[in-house]
Structure formats: structure tokens, C-alpha cells
PDB file of N, CA and C in Angstrom:
ATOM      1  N   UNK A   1     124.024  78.426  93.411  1.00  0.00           N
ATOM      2  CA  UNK A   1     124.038  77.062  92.942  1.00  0.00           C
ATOM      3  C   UNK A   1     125.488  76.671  92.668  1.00  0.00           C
ATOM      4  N   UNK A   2     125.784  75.603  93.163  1.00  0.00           N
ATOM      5  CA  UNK A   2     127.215  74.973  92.751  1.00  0.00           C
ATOM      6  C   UNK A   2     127.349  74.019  92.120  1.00  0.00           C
ATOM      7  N   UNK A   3     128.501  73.585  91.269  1.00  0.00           N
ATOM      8  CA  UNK A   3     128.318  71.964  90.720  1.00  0.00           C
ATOM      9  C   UNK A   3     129.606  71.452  91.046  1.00  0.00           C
ATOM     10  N   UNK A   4     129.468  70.173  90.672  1.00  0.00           N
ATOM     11  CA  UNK A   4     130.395  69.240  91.059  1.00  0.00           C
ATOM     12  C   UNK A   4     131.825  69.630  90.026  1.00  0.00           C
ATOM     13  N   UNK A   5     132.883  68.910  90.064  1.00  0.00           N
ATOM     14  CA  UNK A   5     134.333  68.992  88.973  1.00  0.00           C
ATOM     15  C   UNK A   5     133.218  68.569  87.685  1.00  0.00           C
ATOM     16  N   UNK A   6     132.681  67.250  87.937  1.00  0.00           N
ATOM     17  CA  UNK A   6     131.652  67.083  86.779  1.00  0.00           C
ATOM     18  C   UNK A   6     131.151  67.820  85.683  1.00  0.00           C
ATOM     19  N   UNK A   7     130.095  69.122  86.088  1.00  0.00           N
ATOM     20  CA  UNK A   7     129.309  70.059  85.927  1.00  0.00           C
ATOM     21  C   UNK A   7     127.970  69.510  86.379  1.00  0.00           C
ATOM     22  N   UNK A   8     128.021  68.539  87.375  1.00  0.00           N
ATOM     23  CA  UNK A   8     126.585  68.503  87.476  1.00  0.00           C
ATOM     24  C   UNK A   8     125.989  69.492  89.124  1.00  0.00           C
ATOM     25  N   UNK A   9     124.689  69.820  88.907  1.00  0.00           N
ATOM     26  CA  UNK A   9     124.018  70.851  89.729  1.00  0.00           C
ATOM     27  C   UNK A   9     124.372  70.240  91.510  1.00  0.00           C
ATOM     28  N   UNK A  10     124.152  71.353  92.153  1.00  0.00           N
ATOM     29  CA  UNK A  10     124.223  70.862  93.667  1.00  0.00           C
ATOM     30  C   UNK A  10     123.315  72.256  93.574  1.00  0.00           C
ATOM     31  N   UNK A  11     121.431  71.561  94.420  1.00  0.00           N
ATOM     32  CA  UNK A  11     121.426  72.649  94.957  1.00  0.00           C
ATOM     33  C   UNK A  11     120.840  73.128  96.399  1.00  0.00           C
ATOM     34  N   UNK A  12     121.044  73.763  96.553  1.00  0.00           N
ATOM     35  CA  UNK A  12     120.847  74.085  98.133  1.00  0.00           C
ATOM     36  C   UNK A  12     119.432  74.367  98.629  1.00  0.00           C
ATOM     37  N   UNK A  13     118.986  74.412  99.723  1.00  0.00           N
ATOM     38  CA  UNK A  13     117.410  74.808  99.920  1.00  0.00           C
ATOM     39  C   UNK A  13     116.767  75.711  99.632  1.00  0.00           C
ATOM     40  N   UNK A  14     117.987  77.186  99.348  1.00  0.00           N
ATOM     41  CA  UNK A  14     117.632  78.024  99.099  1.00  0.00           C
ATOM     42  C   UNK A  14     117.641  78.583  97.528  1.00  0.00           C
ATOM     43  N   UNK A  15     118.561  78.049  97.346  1.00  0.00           N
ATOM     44  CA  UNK A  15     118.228  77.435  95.500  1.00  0.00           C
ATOM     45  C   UNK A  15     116.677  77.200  95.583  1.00  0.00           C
ATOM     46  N   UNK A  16     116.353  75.755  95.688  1.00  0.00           N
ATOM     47  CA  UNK A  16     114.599  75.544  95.607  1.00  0.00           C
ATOM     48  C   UNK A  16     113.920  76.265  95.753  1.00  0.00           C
ATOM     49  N   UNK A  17     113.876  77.049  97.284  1.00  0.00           N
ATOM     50  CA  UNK A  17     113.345  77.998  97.323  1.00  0.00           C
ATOM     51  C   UNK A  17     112.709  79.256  96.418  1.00  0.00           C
ATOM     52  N   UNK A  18     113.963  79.960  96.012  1.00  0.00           N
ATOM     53  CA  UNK A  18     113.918  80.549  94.619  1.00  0.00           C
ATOM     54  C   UNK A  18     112.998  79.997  93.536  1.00  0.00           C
ATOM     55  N   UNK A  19     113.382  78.659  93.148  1.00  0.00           N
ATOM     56  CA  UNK A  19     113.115  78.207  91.996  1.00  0.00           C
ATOM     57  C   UNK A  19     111.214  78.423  92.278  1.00  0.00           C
ATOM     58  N   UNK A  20     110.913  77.795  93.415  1.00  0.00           N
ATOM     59  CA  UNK A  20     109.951  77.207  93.415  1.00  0.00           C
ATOM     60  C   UNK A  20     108.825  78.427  93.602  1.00  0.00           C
ATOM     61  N   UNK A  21     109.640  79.705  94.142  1.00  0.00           N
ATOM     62  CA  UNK A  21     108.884  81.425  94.013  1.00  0.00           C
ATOM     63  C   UNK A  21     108.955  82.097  92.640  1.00  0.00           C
ATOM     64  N   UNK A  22     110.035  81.550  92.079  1.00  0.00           N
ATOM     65  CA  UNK A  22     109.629  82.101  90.449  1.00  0.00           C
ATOM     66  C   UNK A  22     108.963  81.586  89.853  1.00  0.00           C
ATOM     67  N   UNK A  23     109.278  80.072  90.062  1.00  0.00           N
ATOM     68  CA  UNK A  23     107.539  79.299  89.170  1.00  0.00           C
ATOM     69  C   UNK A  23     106.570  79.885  89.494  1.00  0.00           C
ATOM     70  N   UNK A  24     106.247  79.973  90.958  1.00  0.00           N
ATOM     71  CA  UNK A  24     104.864  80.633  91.325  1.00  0.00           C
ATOM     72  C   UNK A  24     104.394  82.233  90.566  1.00  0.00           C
ATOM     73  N   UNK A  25     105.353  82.725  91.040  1.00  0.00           N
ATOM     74  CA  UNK A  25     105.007  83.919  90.150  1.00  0.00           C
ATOM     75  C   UNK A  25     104.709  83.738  88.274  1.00  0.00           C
ATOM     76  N   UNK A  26     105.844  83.488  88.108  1.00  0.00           N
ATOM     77  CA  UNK A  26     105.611  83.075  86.634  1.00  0.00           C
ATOM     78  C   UNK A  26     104.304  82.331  86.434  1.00  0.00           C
ATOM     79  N   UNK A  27     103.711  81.400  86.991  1.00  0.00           N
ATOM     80  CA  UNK A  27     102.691  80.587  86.913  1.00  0.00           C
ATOM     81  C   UNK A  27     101.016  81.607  87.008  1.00  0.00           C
ATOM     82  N   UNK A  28     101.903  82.936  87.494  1.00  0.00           N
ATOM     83  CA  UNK A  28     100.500  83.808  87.973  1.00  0.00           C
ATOM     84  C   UNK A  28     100.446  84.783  87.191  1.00  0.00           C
ATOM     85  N   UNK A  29     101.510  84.647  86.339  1.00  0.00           N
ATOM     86  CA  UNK A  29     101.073  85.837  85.383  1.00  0.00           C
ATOM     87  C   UNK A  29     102.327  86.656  85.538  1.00  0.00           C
ATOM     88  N   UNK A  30     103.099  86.960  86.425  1.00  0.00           N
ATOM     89  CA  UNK A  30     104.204  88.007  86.645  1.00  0.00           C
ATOM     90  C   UNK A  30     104.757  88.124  85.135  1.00  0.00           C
ATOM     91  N   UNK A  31     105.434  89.292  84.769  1.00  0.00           N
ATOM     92  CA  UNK A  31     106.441  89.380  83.647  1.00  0.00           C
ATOM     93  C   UNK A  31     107.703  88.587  84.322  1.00  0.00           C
ATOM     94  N   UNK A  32     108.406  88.413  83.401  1.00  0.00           N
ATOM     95  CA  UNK A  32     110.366  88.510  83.991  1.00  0.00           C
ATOM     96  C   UNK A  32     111.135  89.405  84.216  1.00  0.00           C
ATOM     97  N   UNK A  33     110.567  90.500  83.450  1.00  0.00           N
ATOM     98  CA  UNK A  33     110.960  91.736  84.176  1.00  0.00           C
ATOM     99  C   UNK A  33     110.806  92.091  85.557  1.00  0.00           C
ATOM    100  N   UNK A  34     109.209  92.043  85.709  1.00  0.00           N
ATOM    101  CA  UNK A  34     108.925  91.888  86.878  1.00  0.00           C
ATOM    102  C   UNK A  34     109.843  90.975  88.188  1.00  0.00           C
ATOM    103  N   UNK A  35     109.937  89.613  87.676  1.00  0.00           N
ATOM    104  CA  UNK A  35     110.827  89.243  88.763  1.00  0.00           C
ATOM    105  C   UNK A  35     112.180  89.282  88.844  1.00  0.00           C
ATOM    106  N   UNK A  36     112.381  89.917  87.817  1.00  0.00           N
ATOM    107  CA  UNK A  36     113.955  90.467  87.423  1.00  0.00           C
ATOM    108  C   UNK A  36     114.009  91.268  88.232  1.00  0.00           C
ATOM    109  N   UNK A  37     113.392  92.269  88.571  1.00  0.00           N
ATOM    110  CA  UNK A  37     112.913  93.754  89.173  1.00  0.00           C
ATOM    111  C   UNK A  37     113.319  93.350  90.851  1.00  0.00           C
ATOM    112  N   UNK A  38     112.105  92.380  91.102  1.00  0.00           N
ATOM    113  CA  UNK A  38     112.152  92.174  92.819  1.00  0.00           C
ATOM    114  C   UNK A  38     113.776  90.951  93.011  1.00  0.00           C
ATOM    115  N   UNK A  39     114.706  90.482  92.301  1.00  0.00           N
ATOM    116  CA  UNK A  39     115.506  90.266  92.752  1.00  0.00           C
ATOM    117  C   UNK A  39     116.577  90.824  92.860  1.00  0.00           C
ATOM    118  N   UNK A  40     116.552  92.451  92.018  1.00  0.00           N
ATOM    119  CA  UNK A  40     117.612  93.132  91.941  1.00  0.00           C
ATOM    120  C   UNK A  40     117.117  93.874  93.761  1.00  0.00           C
ATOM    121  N   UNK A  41     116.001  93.660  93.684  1.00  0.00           N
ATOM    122  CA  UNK A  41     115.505  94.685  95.072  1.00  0.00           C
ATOM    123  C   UNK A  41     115.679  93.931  96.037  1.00  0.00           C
ATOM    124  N   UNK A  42     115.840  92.777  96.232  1.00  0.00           N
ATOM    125  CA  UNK A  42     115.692  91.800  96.905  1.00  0.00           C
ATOM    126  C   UNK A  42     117.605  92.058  97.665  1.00  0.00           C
ATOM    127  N   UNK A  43     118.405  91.744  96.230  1.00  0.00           N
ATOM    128  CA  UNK A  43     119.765  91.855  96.479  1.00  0.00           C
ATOM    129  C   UNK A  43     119.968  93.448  97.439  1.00  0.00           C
ATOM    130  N   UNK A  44     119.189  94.862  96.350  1.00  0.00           N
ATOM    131  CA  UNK A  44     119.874  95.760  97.217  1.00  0.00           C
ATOM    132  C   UNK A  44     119.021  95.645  98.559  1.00  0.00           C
ATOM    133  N   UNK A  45     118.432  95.315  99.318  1.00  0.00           N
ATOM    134  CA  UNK A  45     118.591  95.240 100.946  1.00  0.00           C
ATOM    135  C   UNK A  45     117.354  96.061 101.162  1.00  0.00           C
ATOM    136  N   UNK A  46     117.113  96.192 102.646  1.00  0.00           N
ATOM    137  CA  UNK A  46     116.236  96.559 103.489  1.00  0.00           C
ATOM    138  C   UNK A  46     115.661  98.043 102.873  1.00  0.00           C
ATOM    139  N   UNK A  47     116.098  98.554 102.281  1.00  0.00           N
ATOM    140  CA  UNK A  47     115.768  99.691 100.900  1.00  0.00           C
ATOM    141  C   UNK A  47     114.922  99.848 100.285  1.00  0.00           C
ATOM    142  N   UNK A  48     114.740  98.350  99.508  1.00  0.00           N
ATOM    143  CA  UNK A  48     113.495  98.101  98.629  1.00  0.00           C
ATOM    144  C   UNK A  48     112.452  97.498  99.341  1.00  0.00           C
ATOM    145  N   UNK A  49     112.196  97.298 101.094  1.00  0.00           N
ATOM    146  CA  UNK A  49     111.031  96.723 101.300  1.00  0.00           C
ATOM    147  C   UNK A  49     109.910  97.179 100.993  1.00  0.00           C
ATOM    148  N   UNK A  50     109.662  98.336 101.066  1.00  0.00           N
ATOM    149  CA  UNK A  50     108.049  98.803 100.366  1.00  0.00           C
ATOM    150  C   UNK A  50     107.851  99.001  98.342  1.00  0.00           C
ATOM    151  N   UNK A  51     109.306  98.364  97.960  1.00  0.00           N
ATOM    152  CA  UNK A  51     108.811  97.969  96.810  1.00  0.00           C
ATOM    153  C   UNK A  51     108.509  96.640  96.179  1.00  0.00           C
ATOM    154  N   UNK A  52     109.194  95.792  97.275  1.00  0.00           N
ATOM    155  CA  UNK A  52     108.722  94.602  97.265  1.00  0.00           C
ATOM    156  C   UNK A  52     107.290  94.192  97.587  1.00  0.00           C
ATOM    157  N   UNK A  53     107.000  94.783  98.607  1.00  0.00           N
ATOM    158  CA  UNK A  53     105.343  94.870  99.404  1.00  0.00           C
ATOM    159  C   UNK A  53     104.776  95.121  98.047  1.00  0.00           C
ATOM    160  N   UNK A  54     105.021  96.409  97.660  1.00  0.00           N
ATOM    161  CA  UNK A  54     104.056  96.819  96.445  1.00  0.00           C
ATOM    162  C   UNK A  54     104.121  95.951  95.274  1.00  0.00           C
ATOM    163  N   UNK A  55     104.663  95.090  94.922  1.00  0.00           N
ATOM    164  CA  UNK A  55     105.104  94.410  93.539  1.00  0.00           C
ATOM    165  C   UNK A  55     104.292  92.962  94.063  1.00  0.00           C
ATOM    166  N   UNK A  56     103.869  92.531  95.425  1.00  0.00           N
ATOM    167  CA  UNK A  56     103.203  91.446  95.834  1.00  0.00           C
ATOM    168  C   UNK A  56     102.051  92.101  95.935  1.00  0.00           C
ATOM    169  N   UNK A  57     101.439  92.942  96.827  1.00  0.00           N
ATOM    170  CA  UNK A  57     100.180  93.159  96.809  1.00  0.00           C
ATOM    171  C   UNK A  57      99.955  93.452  94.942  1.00  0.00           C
ATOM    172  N   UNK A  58     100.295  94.109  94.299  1.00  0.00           N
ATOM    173  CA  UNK A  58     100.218  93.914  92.624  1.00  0.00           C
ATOM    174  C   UNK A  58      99.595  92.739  92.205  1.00  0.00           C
ATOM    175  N   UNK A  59     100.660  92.125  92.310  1.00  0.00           N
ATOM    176  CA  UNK A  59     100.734  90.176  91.665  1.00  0.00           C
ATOM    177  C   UNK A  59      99.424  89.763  92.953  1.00  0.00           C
ATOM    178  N   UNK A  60      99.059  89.939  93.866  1.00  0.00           N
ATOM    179  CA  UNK A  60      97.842  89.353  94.609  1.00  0.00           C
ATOM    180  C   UNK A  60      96.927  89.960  94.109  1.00  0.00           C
ATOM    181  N   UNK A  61      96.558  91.407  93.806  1.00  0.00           N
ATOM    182  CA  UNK A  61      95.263  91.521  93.050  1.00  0.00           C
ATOM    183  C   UNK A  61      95.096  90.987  91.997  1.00  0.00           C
ATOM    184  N   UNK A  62      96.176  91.136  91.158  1.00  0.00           N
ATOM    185  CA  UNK A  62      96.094  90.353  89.565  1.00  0.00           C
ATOM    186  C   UNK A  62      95.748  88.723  89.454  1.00  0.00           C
ATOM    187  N   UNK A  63      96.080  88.303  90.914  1.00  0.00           N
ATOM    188  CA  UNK A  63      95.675  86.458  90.946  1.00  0.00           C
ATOM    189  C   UNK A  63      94.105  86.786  90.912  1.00  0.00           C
ATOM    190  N   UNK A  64      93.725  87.439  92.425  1.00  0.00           N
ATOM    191  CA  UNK A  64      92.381  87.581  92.539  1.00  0.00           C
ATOM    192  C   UNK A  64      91.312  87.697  91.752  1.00  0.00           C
ATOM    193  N   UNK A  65      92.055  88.764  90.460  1.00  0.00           N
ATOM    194  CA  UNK A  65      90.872  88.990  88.874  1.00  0.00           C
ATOM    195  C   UNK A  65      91.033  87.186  88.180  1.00  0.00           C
ATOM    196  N   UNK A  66      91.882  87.214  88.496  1.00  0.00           N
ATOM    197  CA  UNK A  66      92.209  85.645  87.560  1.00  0.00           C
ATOM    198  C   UNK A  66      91.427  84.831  88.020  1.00  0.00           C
ATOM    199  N   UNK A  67      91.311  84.618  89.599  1.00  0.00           N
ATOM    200  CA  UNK A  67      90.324  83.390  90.134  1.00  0.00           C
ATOM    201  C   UNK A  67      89.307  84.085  89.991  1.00  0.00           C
ATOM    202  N   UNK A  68      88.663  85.228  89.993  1.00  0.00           N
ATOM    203  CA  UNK A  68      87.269  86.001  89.428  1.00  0.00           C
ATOM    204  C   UNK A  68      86.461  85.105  88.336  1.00  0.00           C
ATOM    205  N   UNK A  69      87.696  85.585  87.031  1.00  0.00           N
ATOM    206  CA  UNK A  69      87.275  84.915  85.891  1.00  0.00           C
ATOM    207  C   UNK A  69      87.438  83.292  85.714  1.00  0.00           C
ATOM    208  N   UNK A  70      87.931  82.792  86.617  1.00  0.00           N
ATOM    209  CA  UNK A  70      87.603  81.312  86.304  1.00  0.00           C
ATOM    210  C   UNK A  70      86.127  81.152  86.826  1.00  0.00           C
ATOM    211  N   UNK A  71      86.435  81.236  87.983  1.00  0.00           N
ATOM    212  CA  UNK A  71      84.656  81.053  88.402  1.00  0.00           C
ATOM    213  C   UNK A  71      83.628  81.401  87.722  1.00  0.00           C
ATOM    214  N   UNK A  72      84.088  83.219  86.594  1.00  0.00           N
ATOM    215  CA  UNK A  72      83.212  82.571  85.546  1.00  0.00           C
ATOM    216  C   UNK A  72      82.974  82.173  84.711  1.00  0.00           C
ATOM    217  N   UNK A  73      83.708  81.367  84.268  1.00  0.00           N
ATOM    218  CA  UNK A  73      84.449  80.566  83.043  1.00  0.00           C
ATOM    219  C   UNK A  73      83.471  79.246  83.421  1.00  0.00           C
ATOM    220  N   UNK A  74      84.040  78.435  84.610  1.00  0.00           N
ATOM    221  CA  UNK A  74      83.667  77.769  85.413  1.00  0.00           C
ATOM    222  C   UNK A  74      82.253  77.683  85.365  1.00  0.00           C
ATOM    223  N   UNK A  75      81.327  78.369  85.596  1.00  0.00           N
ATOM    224  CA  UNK A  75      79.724  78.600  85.661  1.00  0.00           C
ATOM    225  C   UNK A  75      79.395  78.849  84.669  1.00  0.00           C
ATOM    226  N   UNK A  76      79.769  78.859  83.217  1.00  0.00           N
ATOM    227  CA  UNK A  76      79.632  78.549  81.801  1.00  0.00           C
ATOM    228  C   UNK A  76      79.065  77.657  81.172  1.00  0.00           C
ATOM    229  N   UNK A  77      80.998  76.576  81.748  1.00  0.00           N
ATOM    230  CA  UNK A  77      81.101  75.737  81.429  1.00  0.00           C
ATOM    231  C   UNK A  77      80.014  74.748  82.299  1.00  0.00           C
ATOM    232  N   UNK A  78      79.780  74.798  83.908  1.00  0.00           N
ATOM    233  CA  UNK A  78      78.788  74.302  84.181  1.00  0.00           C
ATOM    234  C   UNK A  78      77.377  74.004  83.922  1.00  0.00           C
ATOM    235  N   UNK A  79      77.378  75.267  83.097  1.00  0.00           N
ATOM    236  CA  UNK A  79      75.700  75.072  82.636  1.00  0.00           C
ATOM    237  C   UNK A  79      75.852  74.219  81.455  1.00  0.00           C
ATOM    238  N   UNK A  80      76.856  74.583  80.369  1.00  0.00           N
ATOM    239  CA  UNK A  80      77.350  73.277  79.397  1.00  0.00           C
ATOM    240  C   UNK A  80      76.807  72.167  79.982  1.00  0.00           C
ATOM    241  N   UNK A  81      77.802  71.638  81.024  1.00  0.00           N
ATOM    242  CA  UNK A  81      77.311  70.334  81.254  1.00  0.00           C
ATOM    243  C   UNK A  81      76.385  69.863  81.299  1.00  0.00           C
ATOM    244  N   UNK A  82      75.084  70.296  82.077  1.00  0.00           N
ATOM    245  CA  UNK A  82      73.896  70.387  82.495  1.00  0.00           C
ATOM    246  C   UNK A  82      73.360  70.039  81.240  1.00  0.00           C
ATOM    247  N   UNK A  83      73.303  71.183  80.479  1.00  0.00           N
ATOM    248  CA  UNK A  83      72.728  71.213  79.046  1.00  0.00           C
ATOM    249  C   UNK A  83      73.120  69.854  77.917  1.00  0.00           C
ATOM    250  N   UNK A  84      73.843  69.538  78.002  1.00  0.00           N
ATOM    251  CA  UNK A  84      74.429  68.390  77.272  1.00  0.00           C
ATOM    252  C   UNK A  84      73.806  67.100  78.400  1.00  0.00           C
ATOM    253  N   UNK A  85      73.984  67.036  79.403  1.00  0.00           N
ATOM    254  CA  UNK A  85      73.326  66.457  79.779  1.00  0.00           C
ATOM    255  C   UNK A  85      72.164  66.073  79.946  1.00  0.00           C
ATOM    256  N   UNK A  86      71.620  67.046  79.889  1.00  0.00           N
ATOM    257  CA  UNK A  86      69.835  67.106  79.339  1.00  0.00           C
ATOM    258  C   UNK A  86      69.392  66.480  78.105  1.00  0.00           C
ATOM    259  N   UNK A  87      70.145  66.885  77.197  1.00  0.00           N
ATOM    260  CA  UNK A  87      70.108  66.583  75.922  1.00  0.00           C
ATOM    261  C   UNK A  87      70.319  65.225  75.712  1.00  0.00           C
ATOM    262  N   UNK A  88      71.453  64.564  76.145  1.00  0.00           N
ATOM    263  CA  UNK A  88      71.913  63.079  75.907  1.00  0.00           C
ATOM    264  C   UNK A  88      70.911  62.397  76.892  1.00  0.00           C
ATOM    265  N   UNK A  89      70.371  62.912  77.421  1.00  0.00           N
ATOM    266  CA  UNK A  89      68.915  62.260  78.779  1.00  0.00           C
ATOM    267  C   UNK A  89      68.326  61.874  77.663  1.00  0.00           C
ATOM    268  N   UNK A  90      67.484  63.138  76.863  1.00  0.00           N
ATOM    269  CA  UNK A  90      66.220  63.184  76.053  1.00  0.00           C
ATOM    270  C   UNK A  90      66.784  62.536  74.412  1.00  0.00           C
ATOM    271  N   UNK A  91      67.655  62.658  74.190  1.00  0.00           N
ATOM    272  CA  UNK A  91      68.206  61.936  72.694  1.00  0.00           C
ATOM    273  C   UNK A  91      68.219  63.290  72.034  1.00  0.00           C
ATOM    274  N   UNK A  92      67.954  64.578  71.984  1.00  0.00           N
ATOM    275  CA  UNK A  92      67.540  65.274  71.016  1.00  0.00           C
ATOM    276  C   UNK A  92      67.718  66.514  71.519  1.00  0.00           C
ATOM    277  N   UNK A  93      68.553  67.866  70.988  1.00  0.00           N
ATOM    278  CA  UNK A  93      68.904  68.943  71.114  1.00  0.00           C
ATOM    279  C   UNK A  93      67.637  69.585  71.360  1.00  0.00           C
ATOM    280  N   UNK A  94      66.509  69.775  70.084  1.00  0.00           N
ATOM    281  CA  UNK A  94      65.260  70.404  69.993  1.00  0.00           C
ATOM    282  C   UNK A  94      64.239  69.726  71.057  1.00  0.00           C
ATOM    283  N   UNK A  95      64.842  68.167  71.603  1.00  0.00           N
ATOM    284  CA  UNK A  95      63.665  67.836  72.428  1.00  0.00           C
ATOM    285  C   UNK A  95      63.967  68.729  74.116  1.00  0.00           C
ATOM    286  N   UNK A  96      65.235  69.007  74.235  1.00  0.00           N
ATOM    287  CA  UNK A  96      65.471  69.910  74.886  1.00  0.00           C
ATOM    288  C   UNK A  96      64.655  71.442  75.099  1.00  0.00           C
ATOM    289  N   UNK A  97      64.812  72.174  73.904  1.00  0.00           N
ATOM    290  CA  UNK A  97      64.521  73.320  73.932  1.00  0.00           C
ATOM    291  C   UNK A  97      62.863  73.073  74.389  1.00  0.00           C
ATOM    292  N   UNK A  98      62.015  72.204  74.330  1.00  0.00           N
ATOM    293  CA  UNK A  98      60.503  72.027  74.972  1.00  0.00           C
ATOM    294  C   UNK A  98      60.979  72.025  76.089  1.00  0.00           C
ATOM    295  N   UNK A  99      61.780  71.238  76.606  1.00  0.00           N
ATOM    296  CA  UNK A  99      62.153  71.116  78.211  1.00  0.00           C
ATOM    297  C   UNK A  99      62.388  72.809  79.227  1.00  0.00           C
ATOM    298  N   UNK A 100      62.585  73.496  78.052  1.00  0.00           N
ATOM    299  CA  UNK A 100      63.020  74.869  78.674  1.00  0.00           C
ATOM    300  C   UNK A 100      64.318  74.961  78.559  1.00  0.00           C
ATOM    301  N   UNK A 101      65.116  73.457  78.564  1.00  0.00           N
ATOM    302  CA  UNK A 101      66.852  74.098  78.936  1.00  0.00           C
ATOM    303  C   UNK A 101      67.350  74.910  77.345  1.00  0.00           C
ATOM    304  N   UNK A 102      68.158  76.006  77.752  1.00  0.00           N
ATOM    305  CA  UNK A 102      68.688  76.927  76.910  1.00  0.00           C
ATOM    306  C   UNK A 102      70.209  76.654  76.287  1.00  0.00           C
ATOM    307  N   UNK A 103      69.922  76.937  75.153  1.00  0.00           N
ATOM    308  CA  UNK A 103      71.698  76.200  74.822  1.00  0.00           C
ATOM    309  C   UNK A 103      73.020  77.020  75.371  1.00  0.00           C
ATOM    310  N   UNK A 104      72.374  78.422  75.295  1.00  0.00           N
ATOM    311  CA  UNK A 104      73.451  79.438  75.740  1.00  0.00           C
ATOM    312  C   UNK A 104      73.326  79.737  76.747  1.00  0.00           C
ATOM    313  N   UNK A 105      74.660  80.000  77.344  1.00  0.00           N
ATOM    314  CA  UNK A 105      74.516  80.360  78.601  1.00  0.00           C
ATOM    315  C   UNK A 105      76.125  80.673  79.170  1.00  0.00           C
TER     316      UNK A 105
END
């Protein structure tokens, strides 16, 4: 990254680039260590490619448990809806529970 006599930023594509792979990671859970880690590996060269591989396939299983648990977070909260919806249909929590719908879920 460079700046002007100013101090203001100039940055290059590959600046963004960067920026926009550490958000991602960061956004997925990575430590900073962690991406501290793959840019020191990154710098030393063709060396660290199978520790880079390994530090992504890592961070890809760890997304994968993450979208796991939304979906079932997600199908929770869906039956919530349902249920509240039922309820605000009929006026009445207990006129529900005759209906069969269950509060928990």
C-alpha cells in the first residue's frame, strides 16, 4: 500500500485483494494468528504450499459445521414461526395446544 506526500491511502488491486481474503476468513471464524500464519507462508514461497492447502481445507470444514448449524438454528426458528403463527390465527396460545401445534421445538 502506498500514500500520497498527503498521507492519504493508494491502493492497488492487490491490496483489495488481500483485504477482501482476510475479511473472508475473519468473517469465517479464522483466528489472526491463523492468518498471520498463512501470510508469513504465503511470503516464504513455494515451501509452504501444502501448508497453505492444509490451513484452507481446515477453515472449509470449519465453514461447513457452521452452515450445519445454521440450518439448524434455521429449522427452529422455522417452526417458531409456524407456531406463532398459528397462535395469532386462533387468538390464543392454549387454543393452539387443542390444535396439536407444540410450543417447543
Amino acid at each position: 500500500m502506498h500514500k500520497t506526500d498527503s498521507g492519504r491511502r493508494i491502493f492497488e488491486e492487490s491490496d483489495i485483494e488481500w483485504i477482501e481474503l482476510i475479511t473472508c476468513l475473519k468473517s469465517t471464524g479464522m483466528k489472526i494468528k491463523d492468518i498471520r500464519k498463512f501470510i508469513e507462508w504465503y511470503i516464504e514461497g513455494d515451501s509452504t504450499l501444502q501448508d497453505r492447502l492444509a490451513l484452507f481445507r481446515n477453515q472449509k470444514e470449519q465453514v461447513e459445521r457452521q452452515i450445519e448449524d445454521l440450518y439448524r438454528h434455521m429449522e427452529k426458528i422455522n417452526h417458531k414461526i409456524h407456531y406463532y403463527e398459528v397462535v395469532c390465527g386462533v387468538g390464543k396460545e392454549e387454543e393452539a395446544k387443542h390444535l396439536g401445534i407444540q410450543k417447543e421445538g
